[in-house]
C-alpha atoms as a PDB file:
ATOM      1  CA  UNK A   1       0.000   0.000   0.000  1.00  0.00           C
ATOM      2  CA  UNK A   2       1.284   3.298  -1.293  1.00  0.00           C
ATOM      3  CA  UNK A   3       1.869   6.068   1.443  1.00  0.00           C
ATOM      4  CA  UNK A   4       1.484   9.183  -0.918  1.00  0.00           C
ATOM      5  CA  UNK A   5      -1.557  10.488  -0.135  1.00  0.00           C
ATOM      6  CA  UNK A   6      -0.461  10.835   3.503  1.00  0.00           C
ATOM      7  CA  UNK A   7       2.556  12.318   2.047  1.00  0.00           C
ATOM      8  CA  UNK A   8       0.760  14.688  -0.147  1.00  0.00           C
ATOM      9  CA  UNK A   9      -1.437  15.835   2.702  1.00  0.00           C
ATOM     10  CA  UNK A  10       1.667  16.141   5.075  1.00  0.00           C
ATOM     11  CA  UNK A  11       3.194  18.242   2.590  1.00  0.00           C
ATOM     12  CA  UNK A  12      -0.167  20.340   2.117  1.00  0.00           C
ATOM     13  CA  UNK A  13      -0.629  21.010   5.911  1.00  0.00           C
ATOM     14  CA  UNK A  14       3.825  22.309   5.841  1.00  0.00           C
ATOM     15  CA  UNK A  15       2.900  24.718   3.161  1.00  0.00           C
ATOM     16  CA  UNK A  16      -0.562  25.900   4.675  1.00  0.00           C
ATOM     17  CA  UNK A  17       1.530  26.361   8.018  1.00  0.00           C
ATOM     18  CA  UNK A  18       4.249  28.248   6.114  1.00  0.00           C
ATOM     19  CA  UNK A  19       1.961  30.408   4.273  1.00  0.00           C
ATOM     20  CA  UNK A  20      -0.758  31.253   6.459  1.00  0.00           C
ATOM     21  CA  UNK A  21       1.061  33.876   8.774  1.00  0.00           C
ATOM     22  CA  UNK A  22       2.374  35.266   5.618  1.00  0.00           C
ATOM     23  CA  UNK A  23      -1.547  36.264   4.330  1.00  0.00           C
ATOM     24  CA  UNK A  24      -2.569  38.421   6.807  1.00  0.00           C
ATOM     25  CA  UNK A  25      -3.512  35.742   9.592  1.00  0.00           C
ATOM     26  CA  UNK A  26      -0.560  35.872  11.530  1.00  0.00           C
ATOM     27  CA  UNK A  27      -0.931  37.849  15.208  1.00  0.00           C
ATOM     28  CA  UNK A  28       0.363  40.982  16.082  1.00  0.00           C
ATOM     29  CA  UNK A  29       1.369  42.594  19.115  1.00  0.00           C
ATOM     30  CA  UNK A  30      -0.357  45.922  19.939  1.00  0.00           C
ATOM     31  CA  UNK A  31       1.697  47.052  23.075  1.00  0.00           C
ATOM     32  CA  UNK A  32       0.718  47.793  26.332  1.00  0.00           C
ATOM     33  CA  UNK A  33      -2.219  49.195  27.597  1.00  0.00           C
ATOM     34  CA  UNK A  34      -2.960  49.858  31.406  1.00  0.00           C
ATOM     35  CA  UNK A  35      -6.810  50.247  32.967  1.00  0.00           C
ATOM     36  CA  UNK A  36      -7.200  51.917  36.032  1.00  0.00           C
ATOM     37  CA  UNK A  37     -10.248  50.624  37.700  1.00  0.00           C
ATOM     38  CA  UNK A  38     -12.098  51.770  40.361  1.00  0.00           C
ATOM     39  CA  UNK A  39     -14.336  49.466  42.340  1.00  0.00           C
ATOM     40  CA  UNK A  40     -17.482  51.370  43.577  1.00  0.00           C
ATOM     41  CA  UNK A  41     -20.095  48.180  44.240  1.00  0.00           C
ATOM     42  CA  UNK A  42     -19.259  45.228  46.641  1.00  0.00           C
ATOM     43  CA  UNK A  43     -21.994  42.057  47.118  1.00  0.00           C
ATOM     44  CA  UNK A  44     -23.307  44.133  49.981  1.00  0.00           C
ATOM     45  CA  UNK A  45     -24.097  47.621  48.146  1.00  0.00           C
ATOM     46  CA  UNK A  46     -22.085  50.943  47.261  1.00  0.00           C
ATOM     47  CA  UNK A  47     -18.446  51.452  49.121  1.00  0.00           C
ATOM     48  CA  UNK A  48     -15.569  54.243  49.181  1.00  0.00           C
ATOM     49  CA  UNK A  49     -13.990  54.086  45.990  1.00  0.00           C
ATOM     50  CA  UNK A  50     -10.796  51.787  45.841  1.00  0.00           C
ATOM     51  CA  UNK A  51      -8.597  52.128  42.502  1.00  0.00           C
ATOM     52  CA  UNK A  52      -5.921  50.031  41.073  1.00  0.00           C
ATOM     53  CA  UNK A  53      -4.302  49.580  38.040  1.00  0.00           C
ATOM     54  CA  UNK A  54      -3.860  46.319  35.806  1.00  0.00           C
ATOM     55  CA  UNK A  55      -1.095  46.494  32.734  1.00  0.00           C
ATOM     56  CA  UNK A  56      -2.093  44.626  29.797  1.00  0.00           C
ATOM     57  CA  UNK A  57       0.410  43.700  26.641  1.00  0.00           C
ATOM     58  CA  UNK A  58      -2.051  43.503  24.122  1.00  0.00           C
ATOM     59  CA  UNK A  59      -2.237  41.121  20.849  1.00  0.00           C
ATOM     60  CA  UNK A  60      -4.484  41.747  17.997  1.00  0.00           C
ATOM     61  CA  UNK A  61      -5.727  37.952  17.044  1.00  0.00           C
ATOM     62  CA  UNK A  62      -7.334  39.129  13.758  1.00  0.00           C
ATOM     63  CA  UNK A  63      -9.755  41.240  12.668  1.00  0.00           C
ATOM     64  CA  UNK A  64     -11.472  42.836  15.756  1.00  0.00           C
ATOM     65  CA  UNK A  65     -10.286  40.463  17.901  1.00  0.00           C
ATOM     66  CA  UNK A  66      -8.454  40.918  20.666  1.00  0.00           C
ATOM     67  CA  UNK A  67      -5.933  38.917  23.563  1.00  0.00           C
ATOM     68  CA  UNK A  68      -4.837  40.278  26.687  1.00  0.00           C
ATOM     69  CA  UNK A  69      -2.293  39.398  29.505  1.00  0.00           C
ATOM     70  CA  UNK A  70      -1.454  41.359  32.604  1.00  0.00           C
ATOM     71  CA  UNK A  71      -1.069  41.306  36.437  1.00  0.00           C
ATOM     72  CA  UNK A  72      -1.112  43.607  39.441  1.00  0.00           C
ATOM     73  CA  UNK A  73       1.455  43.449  42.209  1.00  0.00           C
ATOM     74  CA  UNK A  74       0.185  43.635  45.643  1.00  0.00           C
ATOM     75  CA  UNK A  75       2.918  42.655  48.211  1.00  0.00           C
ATOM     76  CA  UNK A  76       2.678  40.794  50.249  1.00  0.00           C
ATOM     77  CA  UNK A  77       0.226  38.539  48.020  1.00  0.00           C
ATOM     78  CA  UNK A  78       1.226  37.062  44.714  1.00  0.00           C
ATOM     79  CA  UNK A  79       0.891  39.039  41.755  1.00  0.00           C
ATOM     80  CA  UNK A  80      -3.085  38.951  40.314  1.00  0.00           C
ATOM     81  CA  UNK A  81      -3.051  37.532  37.010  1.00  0.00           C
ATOM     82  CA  UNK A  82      -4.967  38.292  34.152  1.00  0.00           C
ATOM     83  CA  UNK A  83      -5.564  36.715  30.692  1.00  0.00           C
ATOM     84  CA  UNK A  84      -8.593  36.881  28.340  1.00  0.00           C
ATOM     85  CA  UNK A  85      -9.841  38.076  25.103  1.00  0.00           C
ATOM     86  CA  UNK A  86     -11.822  41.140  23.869  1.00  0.00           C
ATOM     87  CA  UNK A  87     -13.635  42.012  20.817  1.00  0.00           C
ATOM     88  CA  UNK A  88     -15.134  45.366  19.107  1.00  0.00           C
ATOM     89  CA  UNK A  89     -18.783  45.628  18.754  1.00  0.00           C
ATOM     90  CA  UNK A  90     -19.874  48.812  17.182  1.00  0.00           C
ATOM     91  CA  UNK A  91     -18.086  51.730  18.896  1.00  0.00           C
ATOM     92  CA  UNK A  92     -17.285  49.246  22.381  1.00  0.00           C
ATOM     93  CA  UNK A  93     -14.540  47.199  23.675  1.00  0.00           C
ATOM     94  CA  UNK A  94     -15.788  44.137  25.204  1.00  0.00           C
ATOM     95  CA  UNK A  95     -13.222  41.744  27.251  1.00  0.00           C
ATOM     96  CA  UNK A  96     -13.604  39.088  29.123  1.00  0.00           C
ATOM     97  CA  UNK A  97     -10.852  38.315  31.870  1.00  0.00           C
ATOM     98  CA  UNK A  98      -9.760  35.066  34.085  1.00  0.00           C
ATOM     99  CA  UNK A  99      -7.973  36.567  37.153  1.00  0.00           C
ATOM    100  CA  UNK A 100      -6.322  34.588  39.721  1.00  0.00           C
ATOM    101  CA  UNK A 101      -4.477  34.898  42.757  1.00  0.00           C
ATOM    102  CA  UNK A 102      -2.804  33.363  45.703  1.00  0.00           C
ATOM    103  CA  UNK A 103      -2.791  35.573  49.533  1.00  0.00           C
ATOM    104  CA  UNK A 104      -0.395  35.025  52.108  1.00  0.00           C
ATOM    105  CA  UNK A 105      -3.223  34.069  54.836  1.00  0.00           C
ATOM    106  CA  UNK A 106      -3.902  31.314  52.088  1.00  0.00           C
ATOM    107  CA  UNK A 107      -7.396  32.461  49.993  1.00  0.00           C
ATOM    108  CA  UNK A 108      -6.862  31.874  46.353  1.00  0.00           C
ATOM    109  CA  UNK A 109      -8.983  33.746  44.192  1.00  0.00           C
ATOM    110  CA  UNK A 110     -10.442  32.843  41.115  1.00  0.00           C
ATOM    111  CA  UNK A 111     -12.734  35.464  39.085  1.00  0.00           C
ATOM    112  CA  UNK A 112     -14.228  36.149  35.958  1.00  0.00           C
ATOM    113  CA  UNK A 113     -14.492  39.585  34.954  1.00  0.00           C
ATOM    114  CA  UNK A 114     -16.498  41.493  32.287  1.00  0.00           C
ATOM    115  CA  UNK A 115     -15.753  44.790  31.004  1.00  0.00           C
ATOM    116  CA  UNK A 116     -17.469  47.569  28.473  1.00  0.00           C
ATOM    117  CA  UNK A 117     -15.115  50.179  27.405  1.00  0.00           C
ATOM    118  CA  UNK A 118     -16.106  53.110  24.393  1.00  0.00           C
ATOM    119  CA  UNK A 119     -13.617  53.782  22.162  1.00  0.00           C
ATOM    120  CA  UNK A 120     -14.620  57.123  21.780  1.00  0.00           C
ATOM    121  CA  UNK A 121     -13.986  58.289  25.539  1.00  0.00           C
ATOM    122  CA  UNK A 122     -11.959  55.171  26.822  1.00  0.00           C
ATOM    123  CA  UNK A 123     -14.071  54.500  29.387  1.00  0.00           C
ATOM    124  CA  UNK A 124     -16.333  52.435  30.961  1.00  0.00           C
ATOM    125  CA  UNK A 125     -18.006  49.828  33.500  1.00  0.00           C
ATOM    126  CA  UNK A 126     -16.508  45.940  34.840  1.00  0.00           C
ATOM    127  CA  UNK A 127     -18.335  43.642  36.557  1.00  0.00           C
ATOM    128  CA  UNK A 128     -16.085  40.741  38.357  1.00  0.00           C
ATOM    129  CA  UNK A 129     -18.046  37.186  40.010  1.00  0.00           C
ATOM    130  CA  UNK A 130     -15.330  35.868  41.900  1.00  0.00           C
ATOM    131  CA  UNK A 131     -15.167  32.070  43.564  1.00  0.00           C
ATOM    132  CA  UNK A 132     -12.407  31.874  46.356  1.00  0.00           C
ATOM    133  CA  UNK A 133     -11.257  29.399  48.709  1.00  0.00           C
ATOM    134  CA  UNK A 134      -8.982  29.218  52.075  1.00  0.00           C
ATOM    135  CA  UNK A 135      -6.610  26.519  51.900  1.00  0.00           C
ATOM    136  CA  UNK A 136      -6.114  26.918  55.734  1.00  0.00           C
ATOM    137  CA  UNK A 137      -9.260  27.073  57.161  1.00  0.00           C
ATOM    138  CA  UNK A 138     -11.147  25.224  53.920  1.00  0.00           C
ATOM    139  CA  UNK A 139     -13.865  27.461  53.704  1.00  0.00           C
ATOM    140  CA  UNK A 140     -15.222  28.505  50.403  1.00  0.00           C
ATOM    141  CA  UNK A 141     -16.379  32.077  49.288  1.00  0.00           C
ATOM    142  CA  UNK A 142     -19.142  31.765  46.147  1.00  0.00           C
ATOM    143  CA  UNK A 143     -20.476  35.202  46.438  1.00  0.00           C
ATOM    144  CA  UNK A 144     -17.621  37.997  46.014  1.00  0.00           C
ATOM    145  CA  UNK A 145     -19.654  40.323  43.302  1.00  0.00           C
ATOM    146  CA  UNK A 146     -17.574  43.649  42.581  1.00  0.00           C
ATOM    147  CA  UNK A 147     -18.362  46.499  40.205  1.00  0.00           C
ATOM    148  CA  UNK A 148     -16.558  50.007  39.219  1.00  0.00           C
ATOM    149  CA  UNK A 149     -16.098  52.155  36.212  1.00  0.00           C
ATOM    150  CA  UNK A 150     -12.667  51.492  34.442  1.00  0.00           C
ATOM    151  CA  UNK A 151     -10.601  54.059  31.927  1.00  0.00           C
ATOM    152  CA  UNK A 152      -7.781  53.159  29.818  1.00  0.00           C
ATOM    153  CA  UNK A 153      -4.236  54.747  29.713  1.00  0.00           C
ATOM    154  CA  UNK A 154      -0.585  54.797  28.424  1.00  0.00           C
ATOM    155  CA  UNK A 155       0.312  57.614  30.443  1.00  0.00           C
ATOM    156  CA  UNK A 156      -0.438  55.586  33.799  1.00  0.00           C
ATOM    157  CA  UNK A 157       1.555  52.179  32.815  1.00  0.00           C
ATOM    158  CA  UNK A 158       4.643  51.668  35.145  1.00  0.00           C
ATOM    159  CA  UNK A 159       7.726  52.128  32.406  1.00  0.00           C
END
């Protein structure tokens, strides 16, 4: 039994690989983008405002499509991580972030976190549904809910 078709399509799928990122489909990096967030809404109702600032390196994936990675140091914790994906809808950025993150007294926090941002004034709303759990005391936390306004800026990324 002859093994050229396998070879052909091998061959095929080495070319396609080759020639794809050469058309236009291959990534590019955007740079880096920081959003300064400010949480005004906890699960129990309206607090002081608290702001803090996630750096993103930014990837275009094609199109209007976006990728994002980031973190936020807070000592004595480990560094909150951040990865997702956005896309433009009309006049909006939409992304949707997985954030993580270890704490000294031993919570790790998981979240998932949505955000609206208009292009036109670089600003907008998050909402973040976090589920966290103590891996001292092995107590779970299903209900951490926060909400803020969020506004994106080069001038406010650590350099």
């Amino acid at each position: 039994m002859s093994d050229r078709p396998l070879r052909t399509w091998r061959h095929f799928l080495m070319i396609a690989l080759l020639v794809l990122p050469l058309s236009g489909w291959a990534q590019s990096y955007v740079g880096k983008v920081c959003m300064i967030s400010t949480v005004t809404t906890r699960q129990q109702g309206p607090v002081t405002p608290e702001r803090f600032l996630l750096d993103f390196d930014v990837t275009n994936l094609g199109g209007t499509s976006y990728s994002v990675a980031g973190a936020l140091l807070s000592p004595p914790d480990q560094p909150m991580v951040a990865t997702g994906a956005g896309t433009v809808v009309g006049g909006d950025l939409y992304l949707n972030v997985v954030m993580t993150q270890a704490h000294a007294d031993g919570w790790m926090d998981t979240s998932i976190n949505r955000t609206r941002i208009s292009l036109a004034t670089m600003t907008g709303t998050f909402y973040e549904i976090g589920n966290d759990f103590n891996t001292v005391t092995r107590v779970y936390d299903h209900d951490r809910y926060t909400a803020g306004t969020v506004e994106l800026s080069l001038a406010a990324c650590p350099r």
